[in-house]
N, C-alpha and C. Protein backbone atom coordinates (compact mmCIF):
# COMPACT_ATOMS: atom_id res chain seq x y z
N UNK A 1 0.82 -1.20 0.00
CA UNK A 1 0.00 0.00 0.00
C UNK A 1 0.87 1.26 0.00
N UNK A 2 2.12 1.04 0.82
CA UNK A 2 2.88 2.05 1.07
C UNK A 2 3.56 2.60 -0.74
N UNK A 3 3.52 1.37 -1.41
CA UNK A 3 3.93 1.97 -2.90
C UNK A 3 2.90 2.33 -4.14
N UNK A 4 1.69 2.73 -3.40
CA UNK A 4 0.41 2.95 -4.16
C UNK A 4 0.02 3.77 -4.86
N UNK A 5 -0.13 4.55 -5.63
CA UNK A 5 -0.21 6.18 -5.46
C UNK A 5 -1.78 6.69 -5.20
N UNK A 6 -1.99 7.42 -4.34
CA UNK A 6 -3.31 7.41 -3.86
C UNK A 6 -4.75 8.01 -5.20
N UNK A 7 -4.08 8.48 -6.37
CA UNK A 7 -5.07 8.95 -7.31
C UNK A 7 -5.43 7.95 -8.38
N UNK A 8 -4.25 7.17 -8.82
CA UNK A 8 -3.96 5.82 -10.04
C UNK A 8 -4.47 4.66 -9.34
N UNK A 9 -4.55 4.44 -7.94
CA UNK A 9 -4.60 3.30 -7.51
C UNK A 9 -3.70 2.35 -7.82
N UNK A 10 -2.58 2.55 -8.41
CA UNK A 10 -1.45 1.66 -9.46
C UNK A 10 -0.06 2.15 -8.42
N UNK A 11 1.15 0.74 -8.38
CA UNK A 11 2.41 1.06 -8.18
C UNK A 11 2.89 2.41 -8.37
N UNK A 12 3.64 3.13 -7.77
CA UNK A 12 3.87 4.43 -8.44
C UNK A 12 4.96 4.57 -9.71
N UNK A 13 4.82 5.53 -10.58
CA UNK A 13 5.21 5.23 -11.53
C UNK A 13 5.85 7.30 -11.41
N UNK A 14 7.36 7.07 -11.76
CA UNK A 14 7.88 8.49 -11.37
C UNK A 14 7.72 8.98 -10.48
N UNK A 15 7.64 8.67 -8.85
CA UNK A 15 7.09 9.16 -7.80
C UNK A 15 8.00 11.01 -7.37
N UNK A 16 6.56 11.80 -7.06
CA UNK A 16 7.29 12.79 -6.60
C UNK A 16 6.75 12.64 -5.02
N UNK A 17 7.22 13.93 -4.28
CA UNK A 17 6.94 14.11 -3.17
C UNK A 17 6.47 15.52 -2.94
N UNK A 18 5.06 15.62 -2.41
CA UNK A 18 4.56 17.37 -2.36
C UNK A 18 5.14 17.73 -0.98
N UNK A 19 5.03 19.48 -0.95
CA UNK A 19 5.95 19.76 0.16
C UNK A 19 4.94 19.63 1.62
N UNK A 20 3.88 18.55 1.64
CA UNK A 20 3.45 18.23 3.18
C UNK A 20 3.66 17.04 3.01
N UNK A 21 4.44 16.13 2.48
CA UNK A 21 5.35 14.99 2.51
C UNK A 21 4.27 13.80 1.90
N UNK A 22 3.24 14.18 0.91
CA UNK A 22 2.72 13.10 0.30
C UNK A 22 3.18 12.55 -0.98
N UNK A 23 3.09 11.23 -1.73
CA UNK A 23 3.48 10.43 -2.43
C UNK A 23 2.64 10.96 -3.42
N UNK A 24 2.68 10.92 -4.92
CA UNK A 24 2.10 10.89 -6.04
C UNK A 24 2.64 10.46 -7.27
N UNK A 25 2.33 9.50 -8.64
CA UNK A 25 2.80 9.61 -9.80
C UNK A 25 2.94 10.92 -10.01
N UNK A 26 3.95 11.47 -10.69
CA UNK A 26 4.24 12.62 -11.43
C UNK A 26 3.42 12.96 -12.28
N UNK A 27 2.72 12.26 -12.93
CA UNK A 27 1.24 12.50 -14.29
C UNK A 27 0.51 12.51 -13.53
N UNK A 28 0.16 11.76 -12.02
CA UNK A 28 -1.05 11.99 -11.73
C UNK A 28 -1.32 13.22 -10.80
N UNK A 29 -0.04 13.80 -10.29
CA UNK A 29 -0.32 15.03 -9.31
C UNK A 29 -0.63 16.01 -10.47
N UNK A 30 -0.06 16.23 -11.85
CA UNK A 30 0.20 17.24 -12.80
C UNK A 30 -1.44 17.37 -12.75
N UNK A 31 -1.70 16.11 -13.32
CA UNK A 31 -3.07 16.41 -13.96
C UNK A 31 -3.92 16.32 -13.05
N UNK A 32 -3.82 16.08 -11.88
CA UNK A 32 -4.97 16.62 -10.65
C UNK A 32 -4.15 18.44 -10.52
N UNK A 33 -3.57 18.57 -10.83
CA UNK A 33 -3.56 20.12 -10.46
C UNK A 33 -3.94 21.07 -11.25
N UNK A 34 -3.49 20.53 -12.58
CA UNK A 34 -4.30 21.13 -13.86
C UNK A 34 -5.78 21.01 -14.15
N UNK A 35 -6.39 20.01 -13.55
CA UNK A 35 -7.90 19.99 -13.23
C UNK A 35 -8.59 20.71 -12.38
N UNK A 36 -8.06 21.68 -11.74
CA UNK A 36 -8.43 21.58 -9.99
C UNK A 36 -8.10 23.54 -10.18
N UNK A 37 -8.93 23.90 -9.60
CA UNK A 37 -8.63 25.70 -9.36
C UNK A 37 -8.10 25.84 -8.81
N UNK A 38 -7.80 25.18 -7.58
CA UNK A 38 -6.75 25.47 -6.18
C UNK A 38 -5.44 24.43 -6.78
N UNK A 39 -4.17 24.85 -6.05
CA UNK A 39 -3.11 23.60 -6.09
C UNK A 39 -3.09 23.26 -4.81
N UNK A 40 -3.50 21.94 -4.42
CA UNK A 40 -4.07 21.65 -2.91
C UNK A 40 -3.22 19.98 -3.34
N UNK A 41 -3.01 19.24 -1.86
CA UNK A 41 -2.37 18.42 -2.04
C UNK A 41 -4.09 17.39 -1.66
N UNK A 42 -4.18 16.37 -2.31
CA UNK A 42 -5.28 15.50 -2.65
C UNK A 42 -5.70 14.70 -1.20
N UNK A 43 -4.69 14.51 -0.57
CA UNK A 43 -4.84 13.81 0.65
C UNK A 43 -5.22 14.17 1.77
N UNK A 44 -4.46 15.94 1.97
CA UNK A 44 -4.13 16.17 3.29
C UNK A 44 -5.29 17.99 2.82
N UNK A 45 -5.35 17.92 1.66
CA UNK A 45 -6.43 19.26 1.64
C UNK A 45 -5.18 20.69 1.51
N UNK A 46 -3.90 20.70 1.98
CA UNK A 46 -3.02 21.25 2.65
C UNK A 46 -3.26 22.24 0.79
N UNK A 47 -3.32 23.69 0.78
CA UNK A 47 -3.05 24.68 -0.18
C UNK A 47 -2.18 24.96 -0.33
N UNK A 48 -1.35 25.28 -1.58
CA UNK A 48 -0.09 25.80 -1.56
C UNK A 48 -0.77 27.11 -2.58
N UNK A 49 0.23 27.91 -2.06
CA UNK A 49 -0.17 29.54 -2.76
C UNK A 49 0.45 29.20 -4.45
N UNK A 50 1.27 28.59 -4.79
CA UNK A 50 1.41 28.09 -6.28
C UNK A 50 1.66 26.91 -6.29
N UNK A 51 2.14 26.29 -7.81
CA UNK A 51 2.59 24.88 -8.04
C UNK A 51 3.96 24.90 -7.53
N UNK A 52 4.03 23.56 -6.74
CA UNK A 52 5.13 23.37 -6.22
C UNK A 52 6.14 22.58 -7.33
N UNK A 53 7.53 23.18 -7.33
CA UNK A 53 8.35 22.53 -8.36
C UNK A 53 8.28 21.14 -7.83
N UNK A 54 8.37 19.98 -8.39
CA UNK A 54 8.41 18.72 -7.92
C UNK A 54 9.67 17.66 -8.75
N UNK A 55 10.25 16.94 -7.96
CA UNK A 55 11.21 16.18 -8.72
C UNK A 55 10.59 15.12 -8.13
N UNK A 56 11.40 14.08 -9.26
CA UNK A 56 11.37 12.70 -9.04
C UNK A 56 12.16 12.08 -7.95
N UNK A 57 11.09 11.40 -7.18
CA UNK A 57 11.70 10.69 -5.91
C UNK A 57 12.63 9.54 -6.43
N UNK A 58 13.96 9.89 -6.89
CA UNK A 58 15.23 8.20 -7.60
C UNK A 58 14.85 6.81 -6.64
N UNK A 59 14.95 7.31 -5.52
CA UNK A 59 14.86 6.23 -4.34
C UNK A 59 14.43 5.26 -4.50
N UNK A 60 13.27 6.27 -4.36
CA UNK A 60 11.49 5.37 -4.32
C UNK A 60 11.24 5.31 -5.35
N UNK A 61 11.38 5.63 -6.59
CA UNK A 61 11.33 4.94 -7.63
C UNK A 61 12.04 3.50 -8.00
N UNK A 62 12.83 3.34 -7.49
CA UNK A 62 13.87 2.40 -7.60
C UNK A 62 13.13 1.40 -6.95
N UNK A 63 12.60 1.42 -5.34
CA UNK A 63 12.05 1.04 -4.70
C UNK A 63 11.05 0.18 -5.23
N UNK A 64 9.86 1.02 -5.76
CA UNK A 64 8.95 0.40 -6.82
C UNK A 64 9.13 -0.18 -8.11
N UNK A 65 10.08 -0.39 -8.94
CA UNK A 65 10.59 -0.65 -9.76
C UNK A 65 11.16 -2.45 -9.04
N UNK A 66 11.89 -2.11 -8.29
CA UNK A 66 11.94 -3.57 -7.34
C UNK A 66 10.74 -4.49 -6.92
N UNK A 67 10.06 -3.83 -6.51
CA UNK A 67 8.86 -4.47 -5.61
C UNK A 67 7.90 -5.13 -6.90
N UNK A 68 8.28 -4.16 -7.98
CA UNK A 68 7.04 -4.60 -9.26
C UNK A 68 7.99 -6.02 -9.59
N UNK A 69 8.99 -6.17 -9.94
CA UNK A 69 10.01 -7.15 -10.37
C UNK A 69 9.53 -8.39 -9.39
N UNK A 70 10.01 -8.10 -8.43
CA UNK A 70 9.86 -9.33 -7.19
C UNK A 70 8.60 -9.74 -7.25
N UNK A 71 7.74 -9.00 -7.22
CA UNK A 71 5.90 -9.11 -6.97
C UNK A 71 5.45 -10.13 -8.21
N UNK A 72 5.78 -9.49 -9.09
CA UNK A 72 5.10 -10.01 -10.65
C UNK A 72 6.16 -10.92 -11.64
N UNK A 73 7.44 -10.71 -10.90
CA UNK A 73 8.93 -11.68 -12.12
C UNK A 73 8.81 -11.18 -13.08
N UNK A 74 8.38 -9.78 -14.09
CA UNK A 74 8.76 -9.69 -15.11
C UNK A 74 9.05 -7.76 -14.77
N UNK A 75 9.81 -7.74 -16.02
CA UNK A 75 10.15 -6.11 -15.90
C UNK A 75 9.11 -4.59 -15.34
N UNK A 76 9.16 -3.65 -15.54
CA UNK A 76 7.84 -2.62 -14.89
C UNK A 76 7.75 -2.67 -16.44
N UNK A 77 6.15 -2.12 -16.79
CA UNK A 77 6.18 -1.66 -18.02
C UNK A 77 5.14 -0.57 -17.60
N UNK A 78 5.63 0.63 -18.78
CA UNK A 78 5.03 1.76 -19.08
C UNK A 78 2.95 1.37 -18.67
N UNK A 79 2.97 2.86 -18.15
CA UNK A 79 1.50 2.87 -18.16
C UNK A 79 1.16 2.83 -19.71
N UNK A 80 0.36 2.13 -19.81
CA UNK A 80 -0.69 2.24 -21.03
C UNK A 80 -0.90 3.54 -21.53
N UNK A 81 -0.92 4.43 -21.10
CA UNK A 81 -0.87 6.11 -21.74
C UNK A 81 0.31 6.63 -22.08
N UNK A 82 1.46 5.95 -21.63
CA UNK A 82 3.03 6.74 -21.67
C UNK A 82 3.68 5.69 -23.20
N UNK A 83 2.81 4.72 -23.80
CA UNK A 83 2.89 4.07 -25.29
C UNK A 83 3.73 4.90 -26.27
N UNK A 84 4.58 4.97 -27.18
CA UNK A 84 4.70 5.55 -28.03
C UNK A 84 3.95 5.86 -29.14
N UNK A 85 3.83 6.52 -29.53
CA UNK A 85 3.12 6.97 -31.07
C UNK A 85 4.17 6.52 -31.90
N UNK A 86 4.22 5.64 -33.04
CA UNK A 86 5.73 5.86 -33.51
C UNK A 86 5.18 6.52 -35.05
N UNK A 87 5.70 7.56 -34.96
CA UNK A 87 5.86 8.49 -36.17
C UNK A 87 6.38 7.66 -37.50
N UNK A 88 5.24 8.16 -38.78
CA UNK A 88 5.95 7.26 -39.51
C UNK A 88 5.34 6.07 -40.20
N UNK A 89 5.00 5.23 -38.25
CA UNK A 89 4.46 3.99 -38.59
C UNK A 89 3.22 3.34 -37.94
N UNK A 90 2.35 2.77 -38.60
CA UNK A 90 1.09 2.69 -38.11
C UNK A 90 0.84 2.26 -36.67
N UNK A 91 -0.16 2.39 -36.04
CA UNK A 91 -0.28 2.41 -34.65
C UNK A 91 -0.72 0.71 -34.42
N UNK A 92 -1.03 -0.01 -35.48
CA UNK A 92 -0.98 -1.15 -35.03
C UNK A 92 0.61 -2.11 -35.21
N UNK A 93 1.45 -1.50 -35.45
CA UNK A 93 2.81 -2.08 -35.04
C UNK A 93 3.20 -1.34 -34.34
N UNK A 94 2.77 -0.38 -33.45
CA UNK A 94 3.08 0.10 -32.08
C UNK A 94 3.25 -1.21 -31.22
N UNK A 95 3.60 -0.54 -29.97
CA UNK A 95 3.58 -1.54 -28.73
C UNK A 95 2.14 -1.72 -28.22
N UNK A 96 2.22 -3.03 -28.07
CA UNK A 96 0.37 -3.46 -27.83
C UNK A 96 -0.05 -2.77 -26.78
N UNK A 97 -1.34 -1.93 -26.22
CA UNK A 97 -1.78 -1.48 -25.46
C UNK A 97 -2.49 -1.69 -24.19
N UNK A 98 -1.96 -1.97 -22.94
CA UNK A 98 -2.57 -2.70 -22.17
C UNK A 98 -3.63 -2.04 -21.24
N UNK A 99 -4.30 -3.08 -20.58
CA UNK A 99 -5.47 -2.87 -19.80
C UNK A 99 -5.21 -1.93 -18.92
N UNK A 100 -5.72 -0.59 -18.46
CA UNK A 100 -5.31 -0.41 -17.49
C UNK A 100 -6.31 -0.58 -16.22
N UNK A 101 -7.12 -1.20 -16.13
CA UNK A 101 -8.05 -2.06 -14.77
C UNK A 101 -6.98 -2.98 -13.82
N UNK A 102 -6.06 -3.86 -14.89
CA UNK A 102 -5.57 -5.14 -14.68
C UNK A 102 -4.80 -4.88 -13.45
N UNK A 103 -4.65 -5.63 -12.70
CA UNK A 103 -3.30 -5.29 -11.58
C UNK A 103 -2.66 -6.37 -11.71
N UNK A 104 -1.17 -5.91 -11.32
CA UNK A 104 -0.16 -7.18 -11.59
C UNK A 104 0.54 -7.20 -13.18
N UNK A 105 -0.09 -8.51 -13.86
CA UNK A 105 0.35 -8.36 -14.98
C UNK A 105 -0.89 -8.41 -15.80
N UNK A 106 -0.52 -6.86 -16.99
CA UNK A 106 -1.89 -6.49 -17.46
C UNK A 106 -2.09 -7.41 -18.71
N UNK A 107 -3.59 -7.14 -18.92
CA UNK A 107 -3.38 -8.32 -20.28
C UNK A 107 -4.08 -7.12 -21.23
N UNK A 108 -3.76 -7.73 -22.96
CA UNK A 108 -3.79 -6.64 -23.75
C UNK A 108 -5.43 -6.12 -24.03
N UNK A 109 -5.28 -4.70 -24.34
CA UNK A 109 -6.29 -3.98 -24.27
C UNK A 109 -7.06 -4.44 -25.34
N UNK A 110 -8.51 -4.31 -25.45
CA UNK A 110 -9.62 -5.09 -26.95
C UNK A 110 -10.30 -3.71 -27.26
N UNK A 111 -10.42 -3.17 -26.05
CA UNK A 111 -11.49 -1.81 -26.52
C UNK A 111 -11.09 -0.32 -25.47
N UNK A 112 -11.39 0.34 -25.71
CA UNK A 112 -10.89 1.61 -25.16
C UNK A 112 -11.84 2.58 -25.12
N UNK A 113 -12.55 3.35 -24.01
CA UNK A 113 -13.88 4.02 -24.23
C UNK A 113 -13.07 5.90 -24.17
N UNK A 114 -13.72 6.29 -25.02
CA UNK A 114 -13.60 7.82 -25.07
C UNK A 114 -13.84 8.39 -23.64
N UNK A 115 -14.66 8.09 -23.45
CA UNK A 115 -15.71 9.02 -21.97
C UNK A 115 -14.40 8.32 -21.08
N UNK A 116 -14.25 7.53 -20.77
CA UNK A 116 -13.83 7.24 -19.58
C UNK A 116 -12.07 7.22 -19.61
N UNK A 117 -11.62 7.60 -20.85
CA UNK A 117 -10.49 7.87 -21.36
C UNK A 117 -9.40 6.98 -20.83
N UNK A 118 -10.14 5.10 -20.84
CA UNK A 118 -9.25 3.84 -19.96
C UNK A 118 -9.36 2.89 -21.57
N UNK A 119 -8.59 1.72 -21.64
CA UNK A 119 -8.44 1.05 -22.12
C UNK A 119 -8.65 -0.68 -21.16
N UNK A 120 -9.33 -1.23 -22.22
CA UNK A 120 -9.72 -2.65 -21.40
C UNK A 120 -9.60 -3.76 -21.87
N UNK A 121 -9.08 -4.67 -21.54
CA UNK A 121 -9.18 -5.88 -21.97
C UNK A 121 -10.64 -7.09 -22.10
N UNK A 122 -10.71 -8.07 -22.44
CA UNK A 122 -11.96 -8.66 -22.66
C UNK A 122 -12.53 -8.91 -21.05
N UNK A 123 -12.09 -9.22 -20.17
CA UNK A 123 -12.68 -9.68 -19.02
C UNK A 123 -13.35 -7.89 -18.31
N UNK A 124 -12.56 -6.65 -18.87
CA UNK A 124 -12.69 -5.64 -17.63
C UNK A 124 -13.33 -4.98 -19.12
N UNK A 125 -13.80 -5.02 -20.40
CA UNK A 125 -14.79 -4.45 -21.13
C UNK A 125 -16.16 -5.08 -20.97
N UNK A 126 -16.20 -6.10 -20.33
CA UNK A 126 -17.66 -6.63 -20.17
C UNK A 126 -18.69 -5.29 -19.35
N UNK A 127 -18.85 -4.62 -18.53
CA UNK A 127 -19.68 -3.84 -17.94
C UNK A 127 -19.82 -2.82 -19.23
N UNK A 128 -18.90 -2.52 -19.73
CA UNK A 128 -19.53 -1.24 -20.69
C UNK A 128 -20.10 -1.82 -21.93
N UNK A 129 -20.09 -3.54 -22.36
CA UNK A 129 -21.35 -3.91 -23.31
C UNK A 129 -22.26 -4.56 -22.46
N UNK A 130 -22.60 -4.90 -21.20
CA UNK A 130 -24.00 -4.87 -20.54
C UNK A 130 -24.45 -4.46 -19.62
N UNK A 131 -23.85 -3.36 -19.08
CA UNK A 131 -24.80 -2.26 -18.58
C UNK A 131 -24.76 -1.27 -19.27
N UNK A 132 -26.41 -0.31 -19.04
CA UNK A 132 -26.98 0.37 -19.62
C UNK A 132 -25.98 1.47 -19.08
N UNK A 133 -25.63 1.70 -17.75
CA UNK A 133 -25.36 3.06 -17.40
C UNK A 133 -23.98 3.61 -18.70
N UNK A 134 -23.51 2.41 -19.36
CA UNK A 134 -22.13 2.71 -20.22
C UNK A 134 -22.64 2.83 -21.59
N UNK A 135 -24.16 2.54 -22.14
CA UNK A 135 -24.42 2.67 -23.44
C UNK A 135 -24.01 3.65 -24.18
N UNK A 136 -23.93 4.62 -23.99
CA UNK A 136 -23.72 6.17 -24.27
C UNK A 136 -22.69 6.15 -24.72
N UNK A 137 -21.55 5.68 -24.10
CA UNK A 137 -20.40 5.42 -24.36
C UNK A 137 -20.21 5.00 -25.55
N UNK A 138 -18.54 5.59 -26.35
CA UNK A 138 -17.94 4.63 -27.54
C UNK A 138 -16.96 4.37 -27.64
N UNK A 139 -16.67 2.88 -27.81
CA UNK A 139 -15.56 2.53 -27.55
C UNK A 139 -15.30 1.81 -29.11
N UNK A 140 -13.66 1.99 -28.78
CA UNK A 140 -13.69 1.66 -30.25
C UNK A 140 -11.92 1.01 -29.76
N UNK A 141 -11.65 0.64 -30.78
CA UNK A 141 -10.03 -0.51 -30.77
C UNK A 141 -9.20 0.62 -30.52
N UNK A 142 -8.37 0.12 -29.27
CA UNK A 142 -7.55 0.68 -28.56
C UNK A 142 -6.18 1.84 -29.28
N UNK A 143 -5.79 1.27 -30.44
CA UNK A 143 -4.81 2.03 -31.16
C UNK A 143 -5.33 3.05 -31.89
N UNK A 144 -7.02 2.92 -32.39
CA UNK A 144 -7.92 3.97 -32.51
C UNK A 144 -7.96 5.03 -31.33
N UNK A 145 -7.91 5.21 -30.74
CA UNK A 145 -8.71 5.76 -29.47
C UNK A 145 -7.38 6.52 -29.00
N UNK A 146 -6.73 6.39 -29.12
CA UNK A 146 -5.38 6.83 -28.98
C UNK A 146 -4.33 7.86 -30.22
N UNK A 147 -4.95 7.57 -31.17
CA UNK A 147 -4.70 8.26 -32.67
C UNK A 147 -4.42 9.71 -32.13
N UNK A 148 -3.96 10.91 -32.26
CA UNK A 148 -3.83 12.12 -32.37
C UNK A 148 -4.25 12.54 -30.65
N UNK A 149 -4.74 11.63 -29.65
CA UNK A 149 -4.67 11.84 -28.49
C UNK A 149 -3.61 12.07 -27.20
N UNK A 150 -2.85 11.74 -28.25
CA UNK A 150 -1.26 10.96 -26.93
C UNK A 150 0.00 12.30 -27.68
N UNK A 151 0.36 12.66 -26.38
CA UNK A 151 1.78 14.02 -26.88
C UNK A 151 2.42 13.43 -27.25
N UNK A 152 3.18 13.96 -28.50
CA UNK A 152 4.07 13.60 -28.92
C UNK A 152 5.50 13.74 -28.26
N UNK A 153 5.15 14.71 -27.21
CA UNK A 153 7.19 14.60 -26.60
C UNK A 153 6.85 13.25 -25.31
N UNK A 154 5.89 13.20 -24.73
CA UNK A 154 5.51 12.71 -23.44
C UNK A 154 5.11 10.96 -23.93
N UNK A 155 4.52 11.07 -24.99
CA UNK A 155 3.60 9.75 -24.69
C UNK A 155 2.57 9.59 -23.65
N UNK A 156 2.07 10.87 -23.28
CA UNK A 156 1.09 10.11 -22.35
C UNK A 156 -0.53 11.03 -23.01
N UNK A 157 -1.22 10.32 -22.13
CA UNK A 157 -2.62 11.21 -22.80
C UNK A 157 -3.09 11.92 -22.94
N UNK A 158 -3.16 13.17 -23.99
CA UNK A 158 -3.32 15.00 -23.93
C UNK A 158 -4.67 14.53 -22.68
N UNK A 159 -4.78 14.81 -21.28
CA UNK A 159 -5.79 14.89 -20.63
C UNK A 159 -6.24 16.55 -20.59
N UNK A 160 -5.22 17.66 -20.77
CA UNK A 160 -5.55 18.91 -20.24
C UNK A 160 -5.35 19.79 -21.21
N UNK A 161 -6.11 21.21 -21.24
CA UNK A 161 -6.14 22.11 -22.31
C UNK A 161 -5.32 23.50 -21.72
N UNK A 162 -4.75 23.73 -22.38
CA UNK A 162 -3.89 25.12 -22.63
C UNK A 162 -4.52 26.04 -22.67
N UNK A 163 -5.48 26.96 -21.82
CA UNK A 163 -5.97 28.33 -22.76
C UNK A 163 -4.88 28.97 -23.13
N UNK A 164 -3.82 29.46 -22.20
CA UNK A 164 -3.13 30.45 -22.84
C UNK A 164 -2.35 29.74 -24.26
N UNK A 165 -1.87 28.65 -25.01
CA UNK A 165 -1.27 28.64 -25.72
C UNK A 165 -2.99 27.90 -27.25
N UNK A 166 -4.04 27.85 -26.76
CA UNK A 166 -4.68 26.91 -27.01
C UNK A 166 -4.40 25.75 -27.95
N UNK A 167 -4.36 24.58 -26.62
CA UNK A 167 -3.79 23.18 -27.30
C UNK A 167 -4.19 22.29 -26.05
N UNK A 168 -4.27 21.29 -26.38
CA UNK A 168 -4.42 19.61 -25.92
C UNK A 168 -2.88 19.67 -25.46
N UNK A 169 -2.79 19.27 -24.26
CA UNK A 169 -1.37 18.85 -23.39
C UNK A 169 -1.25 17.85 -22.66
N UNK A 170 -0.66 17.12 -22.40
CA UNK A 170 -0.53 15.92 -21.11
C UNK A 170 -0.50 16.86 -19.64
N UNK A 171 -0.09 15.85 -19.18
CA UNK A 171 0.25 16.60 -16.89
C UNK A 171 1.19 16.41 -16.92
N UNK A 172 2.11 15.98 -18.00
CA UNK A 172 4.22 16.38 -17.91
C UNK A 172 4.23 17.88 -18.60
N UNK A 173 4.03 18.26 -19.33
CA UNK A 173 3.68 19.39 -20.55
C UNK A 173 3.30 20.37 -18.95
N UNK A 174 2.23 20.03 -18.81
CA UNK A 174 1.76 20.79 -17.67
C UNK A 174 3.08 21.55 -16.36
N UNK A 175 3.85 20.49 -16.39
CA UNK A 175 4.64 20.47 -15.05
C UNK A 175 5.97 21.15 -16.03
N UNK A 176 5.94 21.31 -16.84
CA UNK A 176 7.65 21.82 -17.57
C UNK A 176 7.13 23.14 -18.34
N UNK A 177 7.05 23.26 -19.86
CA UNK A 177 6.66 24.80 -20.48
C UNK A 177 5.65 25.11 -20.32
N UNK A 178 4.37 24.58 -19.57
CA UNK A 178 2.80 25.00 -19.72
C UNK A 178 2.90 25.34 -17.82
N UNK A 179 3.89 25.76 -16.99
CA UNK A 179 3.76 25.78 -15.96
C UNK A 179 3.04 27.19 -15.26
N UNK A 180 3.33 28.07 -15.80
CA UNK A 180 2.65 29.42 -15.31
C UNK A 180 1.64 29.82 -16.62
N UNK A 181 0.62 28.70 -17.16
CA UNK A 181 -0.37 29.27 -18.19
C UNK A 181 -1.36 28.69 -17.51
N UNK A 182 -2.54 29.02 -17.98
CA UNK A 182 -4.15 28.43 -17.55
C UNK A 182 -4.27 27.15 -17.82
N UNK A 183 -4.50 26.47 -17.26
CA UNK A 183 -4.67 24.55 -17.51
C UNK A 183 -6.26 24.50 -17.06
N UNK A 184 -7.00 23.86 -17.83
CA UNK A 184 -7.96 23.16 -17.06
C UNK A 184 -8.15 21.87 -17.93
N UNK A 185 -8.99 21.01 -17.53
CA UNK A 185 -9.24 19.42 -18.32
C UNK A 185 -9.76 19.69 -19.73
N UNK A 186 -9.57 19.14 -20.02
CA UNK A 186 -10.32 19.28 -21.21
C UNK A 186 -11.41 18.62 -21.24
N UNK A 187 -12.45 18.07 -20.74
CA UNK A 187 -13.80 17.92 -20.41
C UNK A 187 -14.20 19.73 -20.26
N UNK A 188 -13.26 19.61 -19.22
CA UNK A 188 -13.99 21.28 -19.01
C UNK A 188 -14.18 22.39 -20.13
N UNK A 189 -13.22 22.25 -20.53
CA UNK A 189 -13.16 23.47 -21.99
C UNK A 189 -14.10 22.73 -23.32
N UNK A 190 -13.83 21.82 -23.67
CA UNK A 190 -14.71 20.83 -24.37
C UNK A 190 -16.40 21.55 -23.70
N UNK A 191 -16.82 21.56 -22.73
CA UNK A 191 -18.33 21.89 -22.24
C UNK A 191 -18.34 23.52 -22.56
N UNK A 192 -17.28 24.31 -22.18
CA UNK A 192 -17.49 25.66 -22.45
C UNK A 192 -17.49 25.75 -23.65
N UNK A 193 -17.02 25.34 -24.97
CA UNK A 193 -16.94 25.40 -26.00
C UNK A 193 -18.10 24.95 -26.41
N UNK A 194 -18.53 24.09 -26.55
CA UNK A 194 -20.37 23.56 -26.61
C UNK A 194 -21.32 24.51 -25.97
């Protein structure tokens, strides 16, 4: 639990440390801060008057990087959002796209829903073809769904919008040249724009 990150529910992956001493993925503090009007730490409520510069915890990364090895016997692999695009060449000889529900060792993704901006494999896509509450939803093959969505310096998933530069950005983008501009989700700007 102690190597969890409290927003991904997943091993931590780039761990930073905020300055009231909580744990977070590096993508996932970015993009909870770029979502969020306040920069508040998720756990403890604690405000900070700006974004706090944040580095990568080596340690504890290392740490988790071990524990995934020992736990599971095979290497860490990239979150499912941090995939390459490979320029060039089609997205189905990319690297296969995995589940991200799965814990442990993920198995490969079949479908991928827009709305919920996750990728699933056959056992963890069953609820969104029989329940109603997911009809709405569209999901479509995982290397689809990912097409023109994923940054090109980052690999991970444009989740957040730029007003000041207007553009689709990841929560690394966020944390390096997009650091003193307007961020909000892009759900959000997506609704103001409608």
């Amino acid at each position: 639990q102690e190597l969890t990150c409290s927003i991904c529910l997943d091993l931590f992956s780039e761990p930073v440390s905020t300055p009231c001493g909580h744990n977070f993925c590096q993508g996932c503090i970015g993009g909870y801060w770029a979502s969020s009007s306040v920069c508040s730490c998720p756990l403890c409520k604690r405000v900070f008057e700006e974004r706090p510069e944040l580095s990568i915890n080596r340690v504890f990364a290392h740490i988790a990087q071990k524990y995934k090895e020992m736990q599971y016997g095979w290497p860490p692999q990239p979150k499912p959002r941090q995939k390459a695009v490979i320029t060039g060449a089609s997205l189905a000889e990319a690297e296969q796209i995995l589940c991200d529900i799965c814990s442990g060792k993920k198995k490969k993704a079949v479908r991928s829903c827009l709305t919920c901006t996750a990728s699933y494999c056959e056992l963890h896509v069953v609820p969104h073809q029989q329940t109603s509450l997911y009809a709405s939803q569209r999901l479509l093959d995982p290397h689809e769904a990912l097409r023109g969505r994923t940054c090109q310096e980052h690999h991970r998933l444009m989740e957040v919008y730029c007003r000041t530069d207007q553009k689709c950005i990841c929560a690394i983008c966020v944390l390096e040249e997009h650091r003193t501009h307007t961020t909000v989700s892009v759900q959000t700007e997506r609704a103001s724009k409608q």
